[in-house]
N, C-alpha and C. Protein backbone atom coordinates (compact mmCIF):
# COMPACT_ATOMS: atom_id res chain seq x y z
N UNK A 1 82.71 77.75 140.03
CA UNK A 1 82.86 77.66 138.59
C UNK A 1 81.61 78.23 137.92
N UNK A 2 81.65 79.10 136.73
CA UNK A 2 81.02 79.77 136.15
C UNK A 2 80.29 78.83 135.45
N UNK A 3 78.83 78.97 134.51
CA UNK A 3 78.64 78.26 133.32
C UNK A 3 79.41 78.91 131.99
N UNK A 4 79.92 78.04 130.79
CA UNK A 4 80.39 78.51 130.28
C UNK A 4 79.15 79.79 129.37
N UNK A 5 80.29 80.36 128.28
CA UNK A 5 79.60 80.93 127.63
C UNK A 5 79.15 80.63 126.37
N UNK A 6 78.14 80.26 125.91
CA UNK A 6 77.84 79.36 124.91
C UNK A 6 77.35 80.39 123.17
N UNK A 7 77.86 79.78 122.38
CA UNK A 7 77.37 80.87 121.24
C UNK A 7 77.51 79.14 120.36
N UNK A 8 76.84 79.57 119.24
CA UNK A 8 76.13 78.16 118.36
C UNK A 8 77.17 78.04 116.83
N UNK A 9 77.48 77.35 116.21
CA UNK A 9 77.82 77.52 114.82
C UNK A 9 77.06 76.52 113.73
N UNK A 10 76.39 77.22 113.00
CA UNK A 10 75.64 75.94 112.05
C UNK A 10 76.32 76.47 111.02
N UNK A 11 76.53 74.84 110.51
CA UNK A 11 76.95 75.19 108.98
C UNK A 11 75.98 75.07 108.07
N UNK A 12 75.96 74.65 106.61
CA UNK A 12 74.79 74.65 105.77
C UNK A 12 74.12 73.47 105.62
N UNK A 13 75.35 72.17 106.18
CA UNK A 13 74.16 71.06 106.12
C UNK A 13 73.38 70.97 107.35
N UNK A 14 73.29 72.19 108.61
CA UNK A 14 72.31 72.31 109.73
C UNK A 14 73.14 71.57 110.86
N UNK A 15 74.11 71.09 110.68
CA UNK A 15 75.50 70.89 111.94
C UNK A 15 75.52 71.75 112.70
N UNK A 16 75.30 71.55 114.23
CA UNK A 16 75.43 72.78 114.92
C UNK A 16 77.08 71.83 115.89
N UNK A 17 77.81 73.59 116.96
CA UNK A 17 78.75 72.81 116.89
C UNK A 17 79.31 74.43 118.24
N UNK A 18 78.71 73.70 119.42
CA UNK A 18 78.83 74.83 120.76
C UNK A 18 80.24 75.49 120.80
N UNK A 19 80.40 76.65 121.13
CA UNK A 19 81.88 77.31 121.09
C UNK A 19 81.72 77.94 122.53
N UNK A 20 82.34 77.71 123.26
CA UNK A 20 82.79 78.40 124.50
C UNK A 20 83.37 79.63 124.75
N UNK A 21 82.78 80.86 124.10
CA UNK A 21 83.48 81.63 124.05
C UNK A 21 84.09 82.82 124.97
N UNK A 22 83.60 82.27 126.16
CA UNK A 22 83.86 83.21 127.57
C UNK A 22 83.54 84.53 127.52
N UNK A 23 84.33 85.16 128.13
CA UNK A 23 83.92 86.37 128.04
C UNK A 23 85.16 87.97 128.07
N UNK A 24 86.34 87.12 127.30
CA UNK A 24 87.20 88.35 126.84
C UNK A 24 87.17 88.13 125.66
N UNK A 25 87.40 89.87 125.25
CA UNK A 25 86.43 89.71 123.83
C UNK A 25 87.48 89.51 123.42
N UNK A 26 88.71 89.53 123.04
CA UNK A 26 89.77 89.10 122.01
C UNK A 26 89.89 87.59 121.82
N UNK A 27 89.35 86.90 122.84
CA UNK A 27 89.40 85.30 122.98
C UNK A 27 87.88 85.34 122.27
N UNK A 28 87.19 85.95 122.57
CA UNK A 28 85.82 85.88 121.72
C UNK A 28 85.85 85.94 120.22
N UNK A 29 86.58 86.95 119.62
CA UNK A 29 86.61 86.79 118.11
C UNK A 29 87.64 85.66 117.74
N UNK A 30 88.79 85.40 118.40
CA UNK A 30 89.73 84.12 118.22
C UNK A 30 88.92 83.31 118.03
N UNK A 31 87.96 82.93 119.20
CA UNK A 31 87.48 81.95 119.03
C UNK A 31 86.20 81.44 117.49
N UNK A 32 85.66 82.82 117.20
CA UNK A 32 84.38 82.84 116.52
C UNK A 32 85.54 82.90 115.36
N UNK A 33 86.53 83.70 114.91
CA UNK A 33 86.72 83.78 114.06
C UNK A 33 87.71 82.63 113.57
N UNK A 34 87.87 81.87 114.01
CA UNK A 34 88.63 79.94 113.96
C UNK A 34 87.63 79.17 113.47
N UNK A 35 86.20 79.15 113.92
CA UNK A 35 85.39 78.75 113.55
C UNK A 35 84.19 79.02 112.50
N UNK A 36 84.59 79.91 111.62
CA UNK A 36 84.35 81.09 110.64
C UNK A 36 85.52 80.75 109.62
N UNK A 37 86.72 80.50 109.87
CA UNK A 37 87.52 80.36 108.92
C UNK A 37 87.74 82.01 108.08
N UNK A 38 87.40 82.88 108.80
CA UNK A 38 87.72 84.30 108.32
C UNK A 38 87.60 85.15 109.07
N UNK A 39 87.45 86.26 108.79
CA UNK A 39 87.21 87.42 109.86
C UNK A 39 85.56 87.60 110.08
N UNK A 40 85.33 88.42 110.73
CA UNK A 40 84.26 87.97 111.59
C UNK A 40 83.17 89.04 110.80
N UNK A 41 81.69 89.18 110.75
CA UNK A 41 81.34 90.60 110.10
C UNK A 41 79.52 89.68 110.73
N UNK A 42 79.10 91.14 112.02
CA UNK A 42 77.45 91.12 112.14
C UNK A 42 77.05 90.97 111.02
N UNK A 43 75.85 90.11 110.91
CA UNK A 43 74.69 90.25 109.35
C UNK A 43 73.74 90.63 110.35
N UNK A 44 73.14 90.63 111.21
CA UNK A 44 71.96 91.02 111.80
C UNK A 44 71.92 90.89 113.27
N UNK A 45 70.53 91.64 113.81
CA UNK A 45 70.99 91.25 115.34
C UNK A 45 69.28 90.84 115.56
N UNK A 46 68.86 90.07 116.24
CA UNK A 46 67.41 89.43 116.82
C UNK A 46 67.25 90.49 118.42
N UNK A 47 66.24 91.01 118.26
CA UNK A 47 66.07 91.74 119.86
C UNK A 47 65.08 91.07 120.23
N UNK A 48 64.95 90.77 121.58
CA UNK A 48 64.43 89.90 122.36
C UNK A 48 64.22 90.92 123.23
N UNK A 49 62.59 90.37 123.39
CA UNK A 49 61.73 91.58 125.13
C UNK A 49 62.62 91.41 126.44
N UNK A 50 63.26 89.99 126.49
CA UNK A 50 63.68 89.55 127.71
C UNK A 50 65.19 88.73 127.35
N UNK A 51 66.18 89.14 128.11
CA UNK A 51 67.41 88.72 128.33
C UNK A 51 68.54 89.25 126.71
N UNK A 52 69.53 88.94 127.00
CA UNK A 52 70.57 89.86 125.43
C UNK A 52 69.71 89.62 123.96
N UNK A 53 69.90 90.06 123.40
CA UNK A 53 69.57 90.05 121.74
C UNK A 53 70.56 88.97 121.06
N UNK A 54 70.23 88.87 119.69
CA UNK A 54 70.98 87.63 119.52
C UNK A 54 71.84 88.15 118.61
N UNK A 55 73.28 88.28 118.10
CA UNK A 55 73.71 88.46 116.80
C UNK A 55 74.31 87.33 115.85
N UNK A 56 73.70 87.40 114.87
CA UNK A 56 74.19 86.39 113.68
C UNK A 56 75.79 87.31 113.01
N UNK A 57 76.70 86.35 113.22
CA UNK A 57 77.58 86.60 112.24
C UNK A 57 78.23 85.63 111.75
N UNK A 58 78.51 86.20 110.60
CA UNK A 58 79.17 85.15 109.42
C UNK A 58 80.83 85.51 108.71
N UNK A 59 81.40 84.79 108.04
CA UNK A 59 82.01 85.44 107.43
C UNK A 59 82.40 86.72 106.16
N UNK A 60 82.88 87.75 106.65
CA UNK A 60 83.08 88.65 106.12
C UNK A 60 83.23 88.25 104.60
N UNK A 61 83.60 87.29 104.08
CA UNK A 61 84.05 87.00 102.88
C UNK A 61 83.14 86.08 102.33
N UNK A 62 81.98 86.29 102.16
CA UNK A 62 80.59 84.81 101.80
C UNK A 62 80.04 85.40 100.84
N UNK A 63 80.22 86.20 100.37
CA UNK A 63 79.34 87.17 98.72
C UNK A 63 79.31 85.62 98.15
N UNK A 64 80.04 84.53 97.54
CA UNK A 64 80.03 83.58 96.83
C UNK A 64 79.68 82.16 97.77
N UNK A 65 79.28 82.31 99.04
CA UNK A 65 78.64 80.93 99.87
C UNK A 65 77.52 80.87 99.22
N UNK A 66 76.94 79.45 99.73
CA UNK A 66 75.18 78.91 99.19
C UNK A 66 75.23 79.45 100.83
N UNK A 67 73.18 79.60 100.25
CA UNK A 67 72.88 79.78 101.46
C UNK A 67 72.49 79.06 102.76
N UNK A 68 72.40 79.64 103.63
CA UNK A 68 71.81 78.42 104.72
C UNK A 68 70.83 78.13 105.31
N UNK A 69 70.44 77.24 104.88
CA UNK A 69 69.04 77.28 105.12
C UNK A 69 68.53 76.68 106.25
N UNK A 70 69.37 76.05 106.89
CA UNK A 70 68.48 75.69 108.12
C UNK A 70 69.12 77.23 109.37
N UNK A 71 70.44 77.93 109.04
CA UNK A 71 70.30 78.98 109.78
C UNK A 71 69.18 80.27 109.71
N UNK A 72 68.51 79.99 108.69
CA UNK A 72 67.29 80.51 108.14
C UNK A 72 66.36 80.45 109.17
N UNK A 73 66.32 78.78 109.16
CA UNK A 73 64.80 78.17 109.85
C UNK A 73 65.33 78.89 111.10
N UNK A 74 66.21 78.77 111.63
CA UNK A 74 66.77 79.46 113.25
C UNK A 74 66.27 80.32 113.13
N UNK A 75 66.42 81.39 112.41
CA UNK A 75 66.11 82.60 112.79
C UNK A 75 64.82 83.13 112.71
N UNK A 76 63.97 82.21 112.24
CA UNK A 76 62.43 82.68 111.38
C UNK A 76 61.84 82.03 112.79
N UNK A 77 62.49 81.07 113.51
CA UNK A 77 61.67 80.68 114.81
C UNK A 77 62.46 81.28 115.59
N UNK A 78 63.04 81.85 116.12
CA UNK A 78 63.52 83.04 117.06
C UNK A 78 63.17 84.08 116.78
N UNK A 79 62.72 84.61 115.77
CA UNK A 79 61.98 86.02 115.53
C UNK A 79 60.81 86.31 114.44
N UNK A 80 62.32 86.20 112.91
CA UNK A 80 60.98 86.46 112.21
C UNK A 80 62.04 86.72 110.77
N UNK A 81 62.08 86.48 109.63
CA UNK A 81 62.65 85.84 108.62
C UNK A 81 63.36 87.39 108.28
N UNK A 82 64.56 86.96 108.17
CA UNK A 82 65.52 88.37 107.75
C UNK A 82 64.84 88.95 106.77
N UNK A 83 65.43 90.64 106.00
CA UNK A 83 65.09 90.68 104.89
C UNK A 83 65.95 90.30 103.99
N UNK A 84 67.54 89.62 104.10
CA UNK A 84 68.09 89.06 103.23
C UNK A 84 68.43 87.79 103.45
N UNK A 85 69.05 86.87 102.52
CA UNK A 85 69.77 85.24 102.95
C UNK A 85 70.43 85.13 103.77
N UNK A 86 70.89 84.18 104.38
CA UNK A 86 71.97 84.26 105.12
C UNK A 86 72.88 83.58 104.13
N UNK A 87 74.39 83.36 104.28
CA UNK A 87 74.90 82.94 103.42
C UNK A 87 76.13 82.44 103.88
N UNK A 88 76.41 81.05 104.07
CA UNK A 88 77.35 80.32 104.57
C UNK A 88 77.01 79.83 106.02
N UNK A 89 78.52 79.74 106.64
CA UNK A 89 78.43 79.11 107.91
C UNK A 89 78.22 80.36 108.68
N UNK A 90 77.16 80.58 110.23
CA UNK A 90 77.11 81.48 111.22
C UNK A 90 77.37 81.02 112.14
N UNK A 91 77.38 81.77 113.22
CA UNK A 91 77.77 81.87 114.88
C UNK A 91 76.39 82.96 115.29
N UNK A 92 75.53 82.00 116.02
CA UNK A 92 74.80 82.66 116.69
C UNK A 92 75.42 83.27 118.42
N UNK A 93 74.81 84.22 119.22
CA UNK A 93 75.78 84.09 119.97
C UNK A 93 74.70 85.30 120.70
N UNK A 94 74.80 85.57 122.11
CA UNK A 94 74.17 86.79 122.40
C UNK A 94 74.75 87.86 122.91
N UNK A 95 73.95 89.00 122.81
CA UNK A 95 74.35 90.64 122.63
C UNK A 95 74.32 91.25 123.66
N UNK A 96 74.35 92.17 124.28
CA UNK A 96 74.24 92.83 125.42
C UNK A 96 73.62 94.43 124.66
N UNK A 97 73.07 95.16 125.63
CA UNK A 97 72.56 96.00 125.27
C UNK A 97 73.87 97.14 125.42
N UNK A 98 74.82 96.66 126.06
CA UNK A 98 75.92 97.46 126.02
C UNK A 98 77.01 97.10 124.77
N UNK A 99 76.93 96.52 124.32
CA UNK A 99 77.57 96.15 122.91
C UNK A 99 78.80 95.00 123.37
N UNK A 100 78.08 93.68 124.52
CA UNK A 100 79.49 92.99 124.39
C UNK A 100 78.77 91.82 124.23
N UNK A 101 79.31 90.63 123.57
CA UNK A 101 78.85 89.07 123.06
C UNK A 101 79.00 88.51 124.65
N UNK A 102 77.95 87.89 124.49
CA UNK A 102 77.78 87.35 126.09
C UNK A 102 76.97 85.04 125.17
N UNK A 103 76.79 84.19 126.13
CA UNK A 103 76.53 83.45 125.42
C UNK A 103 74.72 83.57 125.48
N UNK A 104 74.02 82.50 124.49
CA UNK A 104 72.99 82.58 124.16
C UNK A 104 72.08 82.02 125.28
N UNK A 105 70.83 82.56 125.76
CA UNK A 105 69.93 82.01 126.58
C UNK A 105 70.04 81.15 126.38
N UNK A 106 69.50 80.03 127.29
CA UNK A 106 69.07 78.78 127.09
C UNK A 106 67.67 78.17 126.17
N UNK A 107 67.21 79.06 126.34
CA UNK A 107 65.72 79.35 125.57
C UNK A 107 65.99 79.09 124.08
N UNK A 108 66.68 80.16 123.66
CA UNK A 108 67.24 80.54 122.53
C UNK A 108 68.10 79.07 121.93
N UNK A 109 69.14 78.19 122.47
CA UNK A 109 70.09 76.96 122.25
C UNK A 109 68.52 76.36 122.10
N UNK A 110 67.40 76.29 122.80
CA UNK A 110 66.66 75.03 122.32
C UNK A 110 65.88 75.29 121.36
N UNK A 111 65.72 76.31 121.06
CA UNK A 111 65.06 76.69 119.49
C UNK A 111 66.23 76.33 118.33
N UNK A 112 67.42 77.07 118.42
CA UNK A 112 67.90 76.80 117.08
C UNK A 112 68.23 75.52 117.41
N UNK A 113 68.68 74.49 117.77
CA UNK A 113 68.76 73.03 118.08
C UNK A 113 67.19 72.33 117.31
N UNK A 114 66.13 72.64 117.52
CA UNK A 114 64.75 72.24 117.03
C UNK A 114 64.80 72.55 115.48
N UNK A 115 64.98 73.55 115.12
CA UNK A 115 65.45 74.02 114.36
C UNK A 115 66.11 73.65 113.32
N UNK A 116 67.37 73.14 113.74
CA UNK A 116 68.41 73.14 112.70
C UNK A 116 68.10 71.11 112.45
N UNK A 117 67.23 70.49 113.48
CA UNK A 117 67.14 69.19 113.19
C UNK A 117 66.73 69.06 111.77
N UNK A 118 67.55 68.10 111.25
CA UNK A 118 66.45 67.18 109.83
C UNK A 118 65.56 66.69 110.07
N UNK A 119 64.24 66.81 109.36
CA UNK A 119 63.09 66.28 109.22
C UNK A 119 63.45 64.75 109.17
């Protein structure tokens, strides 16, 4: 038995909420995009020296979400502070240098977890 494949979803009150998203990609956007409540759309991608890159995506349809701010804090301690908001609920999740969603280091789950805690 494999480990699963793990990708993250925080919403805006900093709820995180593991998605298993294996590794066929049509079960991959099913899955991200159920938990998105829309269609799916990259806002950015985190490159990392060592192991996949990370991509944030959100829903395609968030021009009118508040933003999120503890997916913020995620990302400002995994790299380094976007140049725009993020805005609504995301799916963190990791990248391959070949362009396929694979799940997130382990490294990576214990930062945004630190992260997304309330003070």
């Amino acid at each position: 038995m494999t480990d699963p494949e793990i990708a993250i979803r925080i919403d805006l009150a900093g709820n995180l909420r593991e998605l298993d998203i294996g590794t066929d990609r049509n079960q991959q956007i099913r899955t991200i995009g159920r938990a998105l409540l829309d269609n799916i759309q990259a806002v950015d991608f985190i490159h990392r020296p060592t192991g996949p890159a990370i991509v944030i995506l959100a829903r395609a349809h968030r021009s009118h979400q508040a933003p999120n701010h503890p997916a913020a804090r995620a990302v400002h301690e995994l790299a380094a502070p976007l140049p725009h908001p993020i805005q609504g609920e995301v799916v963190l999740a990791g990248y391959t240098t070949a362009g396929h969603l694979t799940g997130l280091p382990a490294d990576a789950v214990a930062i945004i977890r630190a992260a997304c805690r309330t003070p």
